[in-house]
C-alpha atoms as a PDB file:
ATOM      1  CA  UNK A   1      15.173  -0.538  -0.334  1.00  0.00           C
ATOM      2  CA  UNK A   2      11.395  -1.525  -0.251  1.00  0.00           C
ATOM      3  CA  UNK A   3       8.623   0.184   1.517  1.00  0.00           C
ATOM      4  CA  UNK A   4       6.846  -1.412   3.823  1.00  0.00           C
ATOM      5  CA  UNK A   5       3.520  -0.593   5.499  1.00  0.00           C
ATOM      6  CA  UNK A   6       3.053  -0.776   9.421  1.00  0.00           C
ATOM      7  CA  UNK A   7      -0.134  -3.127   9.480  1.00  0.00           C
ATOM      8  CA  UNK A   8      -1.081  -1.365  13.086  1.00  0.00           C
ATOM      9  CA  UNK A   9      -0.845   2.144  11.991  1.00  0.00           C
ATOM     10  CA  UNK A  10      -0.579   2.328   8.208  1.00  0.00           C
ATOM     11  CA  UNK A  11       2.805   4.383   8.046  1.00  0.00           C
ATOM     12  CA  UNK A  12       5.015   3.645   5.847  1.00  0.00           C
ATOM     13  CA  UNK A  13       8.732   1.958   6.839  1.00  0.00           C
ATOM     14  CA  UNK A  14      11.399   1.907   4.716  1.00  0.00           C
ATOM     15  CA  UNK A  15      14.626  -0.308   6.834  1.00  0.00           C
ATOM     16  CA  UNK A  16      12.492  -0.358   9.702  1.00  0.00           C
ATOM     17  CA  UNK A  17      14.393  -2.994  12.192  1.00  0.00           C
ATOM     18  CA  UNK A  18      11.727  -3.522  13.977  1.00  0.00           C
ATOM     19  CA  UNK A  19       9.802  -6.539  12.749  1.00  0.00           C
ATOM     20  CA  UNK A  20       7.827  -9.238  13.811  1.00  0.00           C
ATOM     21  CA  UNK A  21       6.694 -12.538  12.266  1.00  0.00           C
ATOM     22  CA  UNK A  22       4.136 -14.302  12.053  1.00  0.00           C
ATOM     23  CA  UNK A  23       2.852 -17.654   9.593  1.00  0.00           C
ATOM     24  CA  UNK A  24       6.087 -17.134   8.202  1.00  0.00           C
ATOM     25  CA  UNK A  25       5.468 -13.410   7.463  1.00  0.00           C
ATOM     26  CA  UNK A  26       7.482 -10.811   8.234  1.00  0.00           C
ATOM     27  CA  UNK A  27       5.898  -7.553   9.337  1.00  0.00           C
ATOM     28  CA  UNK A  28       7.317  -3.850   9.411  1.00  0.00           C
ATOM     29  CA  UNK A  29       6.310  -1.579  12.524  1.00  0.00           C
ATOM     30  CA  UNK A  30       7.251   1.811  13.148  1.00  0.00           C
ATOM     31  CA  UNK A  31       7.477   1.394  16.670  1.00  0.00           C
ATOM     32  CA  UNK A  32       7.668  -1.229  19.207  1.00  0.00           C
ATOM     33  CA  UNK A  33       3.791   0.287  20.579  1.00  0.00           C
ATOM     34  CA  UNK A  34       2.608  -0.897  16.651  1.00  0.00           C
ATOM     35  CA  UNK A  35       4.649  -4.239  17.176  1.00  0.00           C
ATOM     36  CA  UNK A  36       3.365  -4.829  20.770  1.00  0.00           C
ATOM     37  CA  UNK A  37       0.143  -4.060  19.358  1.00  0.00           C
ATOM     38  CA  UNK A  38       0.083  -6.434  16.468  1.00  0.00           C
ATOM     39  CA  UNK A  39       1.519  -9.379  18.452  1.00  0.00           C
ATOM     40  CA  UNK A  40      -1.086  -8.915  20.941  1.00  0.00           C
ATOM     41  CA  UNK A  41      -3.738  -9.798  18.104  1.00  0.00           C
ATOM     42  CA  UNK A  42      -2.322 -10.227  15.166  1.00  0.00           C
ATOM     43  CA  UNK A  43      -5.237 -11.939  13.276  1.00  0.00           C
ATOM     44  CA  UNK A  44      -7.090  -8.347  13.952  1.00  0.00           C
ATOM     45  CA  UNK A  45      -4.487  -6.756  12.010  1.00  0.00           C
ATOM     46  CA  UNK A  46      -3.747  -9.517   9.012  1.00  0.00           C
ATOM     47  CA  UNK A  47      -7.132  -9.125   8.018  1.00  0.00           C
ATOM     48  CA  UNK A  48      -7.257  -5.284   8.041  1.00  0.00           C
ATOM     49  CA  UNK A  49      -4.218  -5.084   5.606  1.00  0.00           C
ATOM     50  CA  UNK A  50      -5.250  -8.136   3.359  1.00  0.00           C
ATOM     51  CA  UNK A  51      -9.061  -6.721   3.168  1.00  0.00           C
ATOM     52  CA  UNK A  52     -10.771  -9.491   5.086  1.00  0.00           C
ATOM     53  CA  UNK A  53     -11.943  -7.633   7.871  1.00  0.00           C
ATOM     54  CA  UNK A  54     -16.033  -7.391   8.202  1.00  0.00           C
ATOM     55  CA  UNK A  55     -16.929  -4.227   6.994  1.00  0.00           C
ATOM     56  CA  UNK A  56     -19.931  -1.492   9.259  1.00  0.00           C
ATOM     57  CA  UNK A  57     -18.110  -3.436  12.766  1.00  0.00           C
END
């Protein structure tokens, strides 16, 4: 089974069922606080896992 990465916390999820998607994505969370997180702003945490995020914020 494949690893996934939490994109809230960074931990990784192997047959997490707790998921989320978004644009067609679907997201790994270790916990529903990292998926209520993420679906509260997801954008914030897109661009923190595919390196878009401004760096020195």
């Amino acid at each position: 089974m494949a690893i996934e990465k939490d994109p809230v916390c960074g931990m990784e999820c192997t047959s997490s069922k707790i998921t989320s998607v978004y644009k067609g994505k679907t997201y790994y969370f270790c916990s529903e606080s990292c998926k209520i997180s993420f679906e509260l702003d997801p954008e914030k945490y897109v661009a923190k896992i595919s390196g878009t995020e401004e760096k020195n914020k």
